[in-house]
Protein backbone atom coordinates (compact mmCIF):
# COMPACT_ATOMS: atom_id res chain seq x y z
CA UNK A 1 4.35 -79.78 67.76
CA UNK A 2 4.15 -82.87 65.85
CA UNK A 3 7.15 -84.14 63.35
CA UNK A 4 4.63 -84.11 60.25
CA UNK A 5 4.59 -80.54 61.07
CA UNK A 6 8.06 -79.61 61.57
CA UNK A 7 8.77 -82.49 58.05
CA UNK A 8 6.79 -80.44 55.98
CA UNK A 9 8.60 -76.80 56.30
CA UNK A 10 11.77 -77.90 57.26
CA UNK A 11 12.81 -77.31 53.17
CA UNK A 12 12.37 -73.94 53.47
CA UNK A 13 14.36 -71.39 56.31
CA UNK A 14 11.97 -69.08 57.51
CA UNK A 15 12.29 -65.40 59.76
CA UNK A 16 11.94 -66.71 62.52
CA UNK A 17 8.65 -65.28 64.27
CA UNK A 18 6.52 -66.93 60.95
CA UNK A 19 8.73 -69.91 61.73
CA UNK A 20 7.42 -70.26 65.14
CA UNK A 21 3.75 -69.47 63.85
CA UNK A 22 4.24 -72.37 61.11
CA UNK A 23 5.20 -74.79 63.62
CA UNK A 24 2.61 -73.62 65.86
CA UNK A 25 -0.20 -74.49 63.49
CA UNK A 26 -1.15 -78.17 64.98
CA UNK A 27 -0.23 -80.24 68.12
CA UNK A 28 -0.37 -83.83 68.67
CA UNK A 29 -4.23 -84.08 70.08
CA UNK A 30 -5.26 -82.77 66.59
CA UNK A 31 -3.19 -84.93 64.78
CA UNK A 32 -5.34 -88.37 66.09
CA UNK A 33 -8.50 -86.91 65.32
CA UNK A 34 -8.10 -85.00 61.77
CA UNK A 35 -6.17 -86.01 58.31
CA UNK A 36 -5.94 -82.32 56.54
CA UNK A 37 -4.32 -78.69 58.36
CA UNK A 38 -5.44 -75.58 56.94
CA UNK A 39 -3.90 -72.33 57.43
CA UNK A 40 -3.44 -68.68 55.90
CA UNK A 41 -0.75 -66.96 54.57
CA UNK A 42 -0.48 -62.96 54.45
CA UNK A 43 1.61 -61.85 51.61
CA UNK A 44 1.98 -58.55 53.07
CA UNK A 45 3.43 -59.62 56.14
CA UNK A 46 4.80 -63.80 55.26
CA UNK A 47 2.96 -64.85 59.01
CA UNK A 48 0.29 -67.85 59.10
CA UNK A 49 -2.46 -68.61 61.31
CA UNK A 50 -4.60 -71.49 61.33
CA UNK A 51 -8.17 -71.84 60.19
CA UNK A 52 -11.15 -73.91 60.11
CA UNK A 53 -10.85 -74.86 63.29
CA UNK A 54 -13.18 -74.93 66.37
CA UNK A 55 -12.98 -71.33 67.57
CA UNK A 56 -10.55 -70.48 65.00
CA UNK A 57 -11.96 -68.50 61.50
CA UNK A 58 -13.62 -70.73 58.86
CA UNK A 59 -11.88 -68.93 55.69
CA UNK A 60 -8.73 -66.79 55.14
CA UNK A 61 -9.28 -63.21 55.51
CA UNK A 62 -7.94 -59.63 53.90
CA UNK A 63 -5.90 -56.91 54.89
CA UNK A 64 -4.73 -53.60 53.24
CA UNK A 65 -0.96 -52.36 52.28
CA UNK A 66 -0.52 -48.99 51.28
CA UNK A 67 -4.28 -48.44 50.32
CA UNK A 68 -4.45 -51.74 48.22
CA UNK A 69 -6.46 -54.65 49.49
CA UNK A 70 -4.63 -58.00 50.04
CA UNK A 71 -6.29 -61.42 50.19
CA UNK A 72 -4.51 -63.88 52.35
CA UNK A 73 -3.77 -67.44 50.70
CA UNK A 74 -4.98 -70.36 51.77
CA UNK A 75 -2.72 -73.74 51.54
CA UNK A 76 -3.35 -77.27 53.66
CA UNK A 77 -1.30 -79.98 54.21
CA UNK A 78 -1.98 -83.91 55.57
CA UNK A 79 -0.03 -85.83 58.02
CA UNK A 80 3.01 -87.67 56.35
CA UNK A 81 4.15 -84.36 54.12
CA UNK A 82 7.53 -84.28 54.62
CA UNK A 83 8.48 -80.98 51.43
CA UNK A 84 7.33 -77.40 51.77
CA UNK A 85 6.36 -77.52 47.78
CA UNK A 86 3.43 -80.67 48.47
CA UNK A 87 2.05 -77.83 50.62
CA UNK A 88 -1.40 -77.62 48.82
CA UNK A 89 -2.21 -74.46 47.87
CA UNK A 90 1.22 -72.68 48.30
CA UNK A 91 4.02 -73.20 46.64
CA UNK A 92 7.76 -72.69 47.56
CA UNK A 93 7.92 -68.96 45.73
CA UNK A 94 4.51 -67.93 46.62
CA UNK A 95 5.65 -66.71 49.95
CA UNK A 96 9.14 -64.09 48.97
CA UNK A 97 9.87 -62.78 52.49
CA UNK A 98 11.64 -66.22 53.37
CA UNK A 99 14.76 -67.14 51.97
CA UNK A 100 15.25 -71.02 50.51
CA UNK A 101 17.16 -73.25 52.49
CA UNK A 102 17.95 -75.76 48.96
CA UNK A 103 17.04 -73.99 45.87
CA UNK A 104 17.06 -70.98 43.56
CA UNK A 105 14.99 -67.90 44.35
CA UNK A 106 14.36 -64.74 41.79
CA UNK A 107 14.29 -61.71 43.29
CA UNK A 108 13.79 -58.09 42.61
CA UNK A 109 14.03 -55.92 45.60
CA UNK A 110 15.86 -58.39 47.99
CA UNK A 111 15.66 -59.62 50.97
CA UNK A 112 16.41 -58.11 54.50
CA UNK A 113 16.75 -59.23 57.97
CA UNK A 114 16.13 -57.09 60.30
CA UNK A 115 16.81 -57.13 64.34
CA UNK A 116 16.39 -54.20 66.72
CA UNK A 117 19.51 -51.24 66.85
CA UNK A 118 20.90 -52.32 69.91
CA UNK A 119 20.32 -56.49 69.65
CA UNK A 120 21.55 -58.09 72.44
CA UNK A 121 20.82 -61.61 71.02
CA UNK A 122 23.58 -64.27 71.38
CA UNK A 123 25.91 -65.53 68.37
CA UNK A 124 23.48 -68.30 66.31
CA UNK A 125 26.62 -70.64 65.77
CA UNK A 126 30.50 -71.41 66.41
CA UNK A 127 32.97 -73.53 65.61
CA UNK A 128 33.92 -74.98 62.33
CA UNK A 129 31.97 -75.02 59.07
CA UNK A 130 31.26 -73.61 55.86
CA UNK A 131 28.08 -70.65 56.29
CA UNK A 132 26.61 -67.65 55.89
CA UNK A 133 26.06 -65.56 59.23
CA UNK A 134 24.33 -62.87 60.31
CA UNK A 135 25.07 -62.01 64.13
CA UNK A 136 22.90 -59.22 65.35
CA UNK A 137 23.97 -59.32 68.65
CA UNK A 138 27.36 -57.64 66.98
CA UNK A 139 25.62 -56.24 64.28
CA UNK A 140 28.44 -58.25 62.24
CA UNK A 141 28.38 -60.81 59.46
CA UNK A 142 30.36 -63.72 58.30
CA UNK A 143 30.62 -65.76 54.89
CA UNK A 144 32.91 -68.56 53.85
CA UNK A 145 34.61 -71.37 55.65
CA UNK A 146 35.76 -70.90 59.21
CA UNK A 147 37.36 -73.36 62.36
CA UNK A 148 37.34 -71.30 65.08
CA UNK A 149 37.65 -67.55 63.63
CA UNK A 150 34.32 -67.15 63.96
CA UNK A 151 33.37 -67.82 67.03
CA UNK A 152 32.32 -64.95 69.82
CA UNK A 153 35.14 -64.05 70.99
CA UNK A 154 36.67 -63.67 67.29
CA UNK A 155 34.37 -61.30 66.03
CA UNK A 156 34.04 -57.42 66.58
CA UNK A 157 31.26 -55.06 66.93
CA UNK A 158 29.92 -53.93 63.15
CA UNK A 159 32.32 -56.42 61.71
CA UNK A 160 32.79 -58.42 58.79
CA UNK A 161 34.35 -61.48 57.36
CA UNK A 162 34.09 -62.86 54.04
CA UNK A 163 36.76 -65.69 52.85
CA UNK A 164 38.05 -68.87 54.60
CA UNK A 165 40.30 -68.79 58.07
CA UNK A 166 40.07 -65.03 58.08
CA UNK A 167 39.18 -63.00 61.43
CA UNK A 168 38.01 -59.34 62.36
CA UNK A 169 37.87 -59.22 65.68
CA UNK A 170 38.79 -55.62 65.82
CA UNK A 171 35.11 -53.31 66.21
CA UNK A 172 34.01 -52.00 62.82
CA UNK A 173 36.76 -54.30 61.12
CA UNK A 174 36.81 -55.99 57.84
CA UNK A 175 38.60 -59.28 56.78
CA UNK A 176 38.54 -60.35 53.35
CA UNK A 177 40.04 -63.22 51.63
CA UNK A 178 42.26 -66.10 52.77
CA UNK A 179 44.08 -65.98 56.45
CA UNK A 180 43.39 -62.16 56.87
CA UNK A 181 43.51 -61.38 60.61
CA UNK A 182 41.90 -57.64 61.18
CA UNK A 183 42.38 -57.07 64.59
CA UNK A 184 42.64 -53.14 64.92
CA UNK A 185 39.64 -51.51 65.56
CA UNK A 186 38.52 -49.91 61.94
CA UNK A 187 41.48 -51.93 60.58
CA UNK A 188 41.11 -53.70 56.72
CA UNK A 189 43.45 -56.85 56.82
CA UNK A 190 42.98 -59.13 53.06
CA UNK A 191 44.50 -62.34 51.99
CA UNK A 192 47.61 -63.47 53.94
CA UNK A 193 47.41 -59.34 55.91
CA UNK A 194 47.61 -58.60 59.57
CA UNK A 195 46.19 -55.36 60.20
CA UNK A 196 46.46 -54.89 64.13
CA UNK A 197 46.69 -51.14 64.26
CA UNK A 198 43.47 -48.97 64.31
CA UNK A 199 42.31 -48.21 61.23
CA UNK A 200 45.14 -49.81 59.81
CA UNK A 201 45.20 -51.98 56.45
CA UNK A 202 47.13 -55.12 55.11
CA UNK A 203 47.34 -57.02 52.70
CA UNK A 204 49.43 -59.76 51.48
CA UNK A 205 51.55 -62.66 52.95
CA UNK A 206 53.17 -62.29 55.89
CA UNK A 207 52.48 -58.40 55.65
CA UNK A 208 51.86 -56.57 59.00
CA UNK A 209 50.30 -52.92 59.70
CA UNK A 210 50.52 -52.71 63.55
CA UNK A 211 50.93 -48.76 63.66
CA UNK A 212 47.55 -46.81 64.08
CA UNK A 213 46.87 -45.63 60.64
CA UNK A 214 49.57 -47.38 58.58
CA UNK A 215 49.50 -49.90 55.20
CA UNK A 216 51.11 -52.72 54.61
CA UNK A 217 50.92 -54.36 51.20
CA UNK A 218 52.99 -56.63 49.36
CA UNK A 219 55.18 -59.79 50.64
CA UNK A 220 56.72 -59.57 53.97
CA UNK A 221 55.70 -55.66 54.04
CA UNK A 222 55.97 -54.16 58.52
CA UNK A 223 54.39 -50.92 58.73
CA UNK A 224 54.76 -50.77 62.67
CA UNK A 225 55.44 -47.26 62.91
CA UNK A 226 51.99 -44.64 63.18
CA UNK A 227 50.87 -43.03 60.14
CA UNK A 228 53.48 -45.68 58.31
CA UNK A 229 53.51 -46.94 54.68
CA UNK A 230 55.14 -50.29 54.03
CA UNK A 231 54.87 -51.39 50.27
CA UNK A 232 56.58 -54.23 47.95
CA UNK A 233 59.00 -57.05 49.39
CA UNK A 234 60.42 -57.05 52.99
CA UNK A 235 59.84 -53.44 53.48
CA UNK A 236 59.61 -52.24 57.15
CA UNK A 237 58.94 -49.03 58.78
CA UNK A 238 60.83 -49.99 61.48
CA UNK A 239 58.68 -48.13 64.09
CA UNK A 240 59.05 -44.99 62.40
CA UNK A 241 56.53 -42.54 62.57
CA UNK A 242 55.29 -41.14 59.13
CA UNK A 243 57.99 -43.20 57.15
CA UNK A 244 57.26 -44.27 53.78
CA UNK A 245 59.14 -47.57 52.35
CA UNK A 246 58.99 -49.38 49.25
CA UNK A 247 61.17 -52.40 48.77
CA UNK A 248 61.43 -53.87 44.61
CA UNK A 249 61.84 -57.71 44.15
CA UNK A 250 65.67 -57.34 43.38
CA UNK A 251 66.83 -58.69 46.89
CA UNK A 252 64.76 -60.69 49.94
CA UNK A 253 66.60 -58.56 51.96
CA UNK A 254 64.75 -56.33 53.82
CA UNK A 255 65.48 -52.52 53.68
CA UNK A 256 64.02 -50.28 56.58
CA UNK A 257 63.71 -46.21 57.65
CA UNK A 258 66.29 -45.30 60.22
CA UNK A 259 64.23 -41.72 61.16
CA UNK A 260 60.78 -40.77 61.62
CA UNK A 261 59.20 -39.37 58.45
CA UNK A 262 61.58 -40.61 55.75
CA UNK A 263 61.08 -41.51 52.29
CA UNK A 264 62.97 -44.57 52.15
CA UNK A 265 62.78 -46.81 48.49
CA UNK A 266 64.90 -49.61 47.31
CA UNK A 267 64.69 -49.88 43.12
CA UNK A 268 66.89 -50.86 40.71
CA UNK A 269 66.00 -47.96 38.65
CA UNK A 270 63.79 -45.00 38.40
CA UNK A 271 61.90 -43.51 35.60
CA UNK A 272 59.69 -39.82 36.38
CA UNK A 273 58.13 -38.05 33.77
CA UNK A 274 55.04 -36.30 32.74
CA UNK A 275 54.64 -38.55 29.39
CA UNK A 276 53.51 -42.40 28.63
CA UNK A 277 57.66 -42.65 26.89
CA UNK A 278 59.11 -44.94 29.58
CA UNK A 279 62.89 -45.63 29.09
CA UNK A 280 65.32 -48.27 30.98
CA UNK A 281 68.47 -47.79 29.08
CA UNK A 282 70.97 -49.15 30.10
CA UNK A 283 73.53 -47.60 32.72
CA UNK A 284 70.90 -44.68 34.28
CA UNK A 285 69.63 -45.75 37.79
CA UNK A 286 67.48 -42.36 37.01
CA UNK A 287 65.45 -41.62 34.15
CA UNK A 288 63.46 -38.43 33.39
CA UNK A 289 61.32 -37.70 30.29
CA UNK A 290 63.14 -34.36 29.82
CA UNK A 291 65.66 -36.09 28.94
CA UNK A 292 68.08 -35.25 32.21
CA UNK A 293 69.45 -38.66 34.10
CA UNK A 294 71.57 -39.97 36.74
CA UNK A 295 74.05 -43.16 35.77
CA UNK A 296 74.54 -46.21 37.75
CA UNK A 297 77.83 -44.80 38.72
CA UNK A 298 76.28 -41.88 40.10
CA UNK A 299 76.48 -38.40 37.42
CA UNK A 300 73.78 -36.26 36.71
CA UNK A 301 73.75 -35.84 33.32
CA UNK A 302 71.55 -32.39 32.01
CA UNK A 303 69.56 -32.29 28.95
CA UNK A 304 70.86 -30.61 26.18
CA UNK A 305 70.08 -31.89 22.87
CA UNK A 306 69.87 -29.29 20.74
CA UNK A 307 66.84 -30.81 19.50
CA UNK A 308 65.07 -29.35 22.23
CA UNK A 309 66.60 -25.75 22.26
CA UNK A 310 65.88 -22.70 20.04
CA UNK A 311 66.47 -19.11 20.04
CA UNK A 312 70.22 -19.39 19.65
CA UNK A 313 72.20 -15.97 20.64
CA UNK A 314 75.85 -15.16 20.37
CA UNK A 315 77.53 -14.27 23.40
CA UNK A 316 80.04 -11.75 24.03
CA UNK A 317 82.81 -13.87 25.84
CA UNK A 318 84.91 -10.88 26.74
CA UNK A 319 81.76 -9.26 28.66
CA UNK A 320 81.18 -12.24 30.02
CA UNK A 321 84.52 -12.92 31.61
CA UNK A 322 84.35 -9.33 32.60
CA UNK A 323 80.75 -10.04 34.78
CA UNK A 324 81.92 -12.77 35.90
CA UNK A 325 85.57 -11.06 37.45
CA UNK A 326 82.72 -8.56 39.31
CA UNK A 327 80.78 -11.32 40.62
CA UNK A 328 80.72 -11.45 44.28
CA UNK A 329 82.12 -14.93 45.19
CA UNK A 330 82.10 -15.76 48.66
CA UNK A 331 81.84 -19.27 50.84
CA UNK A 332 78.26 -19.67 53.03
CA UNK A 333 75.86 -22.37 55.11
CA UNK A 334 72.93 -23.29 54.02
CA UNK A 335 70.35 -22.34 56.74
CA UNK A 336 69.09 -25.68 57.27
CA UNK A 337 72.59 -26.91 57.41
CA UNK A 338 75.06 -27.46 60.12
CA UNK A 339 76.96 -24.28 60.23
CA UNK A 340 80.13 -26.26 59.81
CA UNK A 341 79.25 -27.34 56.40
CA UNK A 342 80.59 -24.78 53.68
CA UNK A 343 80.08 -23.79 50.41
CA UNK A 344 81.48 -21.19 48.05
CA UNK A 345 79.69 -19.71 44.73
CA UNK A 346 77.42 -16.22 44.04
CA UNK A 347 73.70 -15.75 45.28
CA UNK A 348 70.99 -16.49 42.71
CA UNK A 349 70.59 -13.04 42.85
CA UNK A 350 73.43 -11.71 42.38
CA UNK A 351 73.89 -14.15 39.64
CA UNK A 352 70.38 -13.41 38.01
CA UNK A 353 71.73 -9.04 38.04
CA UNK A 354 74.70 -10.03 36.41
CA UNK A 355 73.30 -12.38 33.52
CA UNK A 356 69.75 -12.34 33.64
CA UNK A 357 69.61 -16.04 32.98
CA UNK A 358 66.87 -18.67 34.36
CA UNK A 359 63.51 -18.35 35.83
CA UNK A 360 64.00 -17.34 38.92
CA UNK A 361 66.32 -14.84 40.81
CA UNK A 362 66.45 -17.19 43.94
CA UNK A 363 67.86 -20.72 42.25
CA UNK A 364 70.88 -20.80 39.88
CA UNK A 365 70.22 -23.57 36.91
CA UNK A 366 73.44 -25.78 36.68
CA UNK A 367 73.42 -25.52 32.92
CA UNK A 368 73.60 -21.64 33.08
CA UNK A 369 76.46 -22.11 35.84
CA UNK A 370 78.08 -24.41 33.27
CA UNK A 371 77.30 -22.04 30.27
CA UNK A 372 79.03 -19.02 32.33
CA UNK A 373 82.03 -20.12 33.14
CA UNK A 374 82.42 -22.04 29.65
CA UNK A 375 82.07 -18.81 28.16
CA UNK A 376 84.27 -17.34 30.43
CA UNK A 377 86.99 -19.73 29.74
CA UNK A 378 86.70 -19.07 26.29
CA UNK A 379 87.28 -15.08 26.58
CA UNK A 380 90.46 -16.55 28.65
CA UNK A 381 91.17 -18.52 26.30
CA UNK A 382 91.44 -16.12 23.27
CA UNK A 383 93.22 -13.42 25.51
CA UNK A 384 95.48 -16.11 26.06
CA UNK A 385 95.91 -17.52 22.67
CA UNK A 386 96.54 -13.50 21.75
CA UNK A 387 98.83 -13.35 24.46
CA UNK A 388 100.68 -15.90 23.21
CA UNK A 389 100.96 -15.09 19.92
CA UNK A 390 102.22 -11.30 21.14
CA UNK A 391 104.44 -12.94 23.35
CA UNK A 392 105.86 -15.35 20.17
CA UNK A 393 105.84 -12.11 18.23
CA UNK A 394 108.00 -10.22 20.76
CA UNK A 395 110.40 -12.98 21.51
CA UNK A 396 110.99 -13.05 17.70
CA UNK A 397 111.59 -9.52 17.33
CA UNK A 398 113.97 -9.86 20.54
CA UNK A 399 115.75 -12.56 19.76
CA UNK A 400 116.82 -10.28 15.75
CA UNK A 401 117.55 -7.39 18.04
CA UNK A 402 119.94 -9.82 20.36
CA UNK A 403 121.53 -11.18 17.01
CA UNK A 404 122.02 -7.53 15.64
CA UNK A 405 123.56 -6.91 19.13
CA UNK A 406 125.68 -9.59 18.99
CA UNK A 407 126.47 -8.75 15.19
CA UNK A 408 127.49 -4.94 16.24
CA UNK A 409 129.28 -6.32 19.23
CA UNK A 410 131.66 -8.63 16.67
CA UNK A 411 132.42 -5.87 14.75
CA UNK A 412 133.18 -4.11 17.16
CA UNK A 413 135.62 -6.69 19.00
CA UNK A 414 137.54 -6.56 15.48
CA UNK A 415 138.02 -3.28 14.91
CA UNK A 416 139.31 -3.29 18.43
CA UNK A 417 141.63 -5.51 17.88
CA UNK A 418 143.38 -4.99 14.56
CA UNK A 419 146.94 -3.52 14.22
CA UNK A 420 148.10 -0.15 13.68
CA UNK A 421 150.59 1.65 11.86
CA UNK A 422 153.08 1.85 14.62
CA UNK A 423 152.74 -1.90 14.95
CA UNK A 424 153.86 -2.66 11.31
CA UNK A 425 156.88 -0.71 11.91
């Protein structure tokens, strides 16, 4: 092949059989003896072949696609051409299956390179650089800027890579971003991320996901632990299977589960609610948009505006102090407890016979426990307060009889004691 040759397509990248066909279009023995190259070019197809040569076809032929007849182009070039567009008779859009190597290309349905299921074709290029790659061999692909991530040994099977000093050498991995290392098979690792677990994913700096099927996202995030969630700053699963952490940005200290499956989270305060009326006031470490909360120092604190109430009823204290003397109170464990933890109260059903209060007959509401025993400290208080005042009454009425007492009793000392008739004499 002759330099002219390889000069005058070498502006445009080609697939490479119609490549090889291009360059294959003259040799050096023609090039003393002739001063123009003609060739054909099938649309249909984007191969060449030469014409107008001894033994070779004098004019550029047809073929058919789909039923529609297709006349091939003819184009010519002269020794010295050294751009694809002085090609005479083709110019550097006229042929869409090939892909510019410098320029702009409009297309509407794309553009494709294909290579057999199982390639076993070697990588095209290693080392450092800035390029697009397409490694069939692997079936993987690459885009960005690279040193050595992307060489052969850095890349998996079905893998893909698009940023700068990012790797996914795990099979059927993807790296995205800046420094993301995916090196679990199935694994997702983006921008500063280490996902080394299978079909693990992480993402930030220094974050790590090295248990099969964990996340790790945020700064300094370790989900080592299987089927682990690491989220926020300096959260770490600590090899705990199924454990769930989230660490807030209040400390860089990092906060870790101490037991498989746990729900472990670090915040300097909470808000749940089933509304778009966030609250952080001041002094709850809790918030709820009912309106219930638990303070910084650590009391739950029930809602009970009366705002949000209705249907007021009297109660009948009395009655109520007299359920509540027949209410079975006795101490118990909690099934799922240590048997040598206690506790003392009613059942939620017998609670629920006696009052009827609540929505269910198997949980007691601490509001209606509260409401209960207010009331019944009320009926005790007005027996008391009655008590009292017949107590005050009969310590009044005592205290006249123990002064007529002591009135009759004087009397009675003196007529004892006063002198008789004898006495006078």
């Amino acid at each position: 092949m002759t330099n002219v040759t390889t000069a005058a397509i070498r502006r445009t990248l080609l697939i490479a059989p119609a490549l090889a066909m291009l360059l294959a279009i003259a040799s050096p023995g023609m090039l003393a003896g002739q001063t123009v190259f003609y060739a054909c070019y099938v649309p249909a197809s984007g191969t060449v072949y030469r014409i107008k040569e001894p033994g070779l076809p004098q004019q550029c032929g047809q073929s058919k696609k789909q039923g529609t007849t297709v006349q091939h182009v003819e184009f010519n070039w002269s020794p010295g051409v050294n751009d694809h567009s002085s090609l005479a008779g083709l110019g550097n859009d006229d042929h869409p299956q090939y892909v510019l190597a410098e320029g702009l290309r409009t297309s509407v349905n794309g553009f494709a390179l294909n290579a057999p299921i199982f390639a076993s074709g070697s990588i095209p290029a290693s080392g450092p650089g800035s390029r697009l790659m397409w490694y069939p061999g692997k079936s993987a692909f690459r885009a960005g800027r690279t040193a050595n991530h992307w060489d052969d040994a850095n890349i998996g099977l079905s893998s893909a890579v698009l940023g700068q000093s990012s790797t996914a050498s795990g099979d059927y991995s993807v790296a995205l971003g800046l420094n993301a290392t995916a090196s679990g098979d199935w694994s997702i690792a983006l921008s500063g991320g280490t996902a080394s677990g299978s079909a693990s994913i992480a993402s930030g700096t220094d974050s790590h996901a090295s248990g099969s099927f964990s996340i790790a996202l945020g700064f300094g995030a370790v989900a080592s632990g299987a089927h682990s969630v690491a989220l926020g700053t300096y959260s770490n699963t600590n090899n705990r299977t199924g454990a769930f952490v989230y660490a807030d940005r209040s400390t860089l200290s990092p906060v870790s589960a101490l037991a498989d499956n746990q729900f472990v989270v670090r915040a300097s305060r909470f808000w749940l609610g089933s509304n778009n009326s966030v609250t952080a006031i001041a002094g709850r470490f809790l918030e709820t948009s009912t309106g219930a909360f638990l303070s910084s120092g650590g009391t739950w604190t029930n809602s009970s505006d009366v705002n949000r109430k209705r249907a007021f009823e009297d109660v009948d204290r009395d009655e109520v102090l007299a359920r509540v003397a027949a209410l079975p109170i006795r101490t118990w464990s909690y099934r799922d407890e240590d048997a040598s933890v206690r506790h003392i109260g009613p059942t939620a059903q017998d609670f629920h016979a006696a009052f009827s209060l609540g929505t269910s007959e198997t949980s007691i509401a601490t509001v209606d426990a509260d409401g209960i025993s207010l009331a019944a400290i009320q009926a005790l208080v007005k027996r008391t307060t009655e008590l009292n005042l017949e107590n005050e009454s009969l310590r009044r009425a005592n205290d006249e009889l123990r002064d007529e007492v002591r009135a009759i009793a004087q009397r009675l000392d003196a007529f004892m004691t006063r002198p008789t008739s004898g006495d006078r004499r």
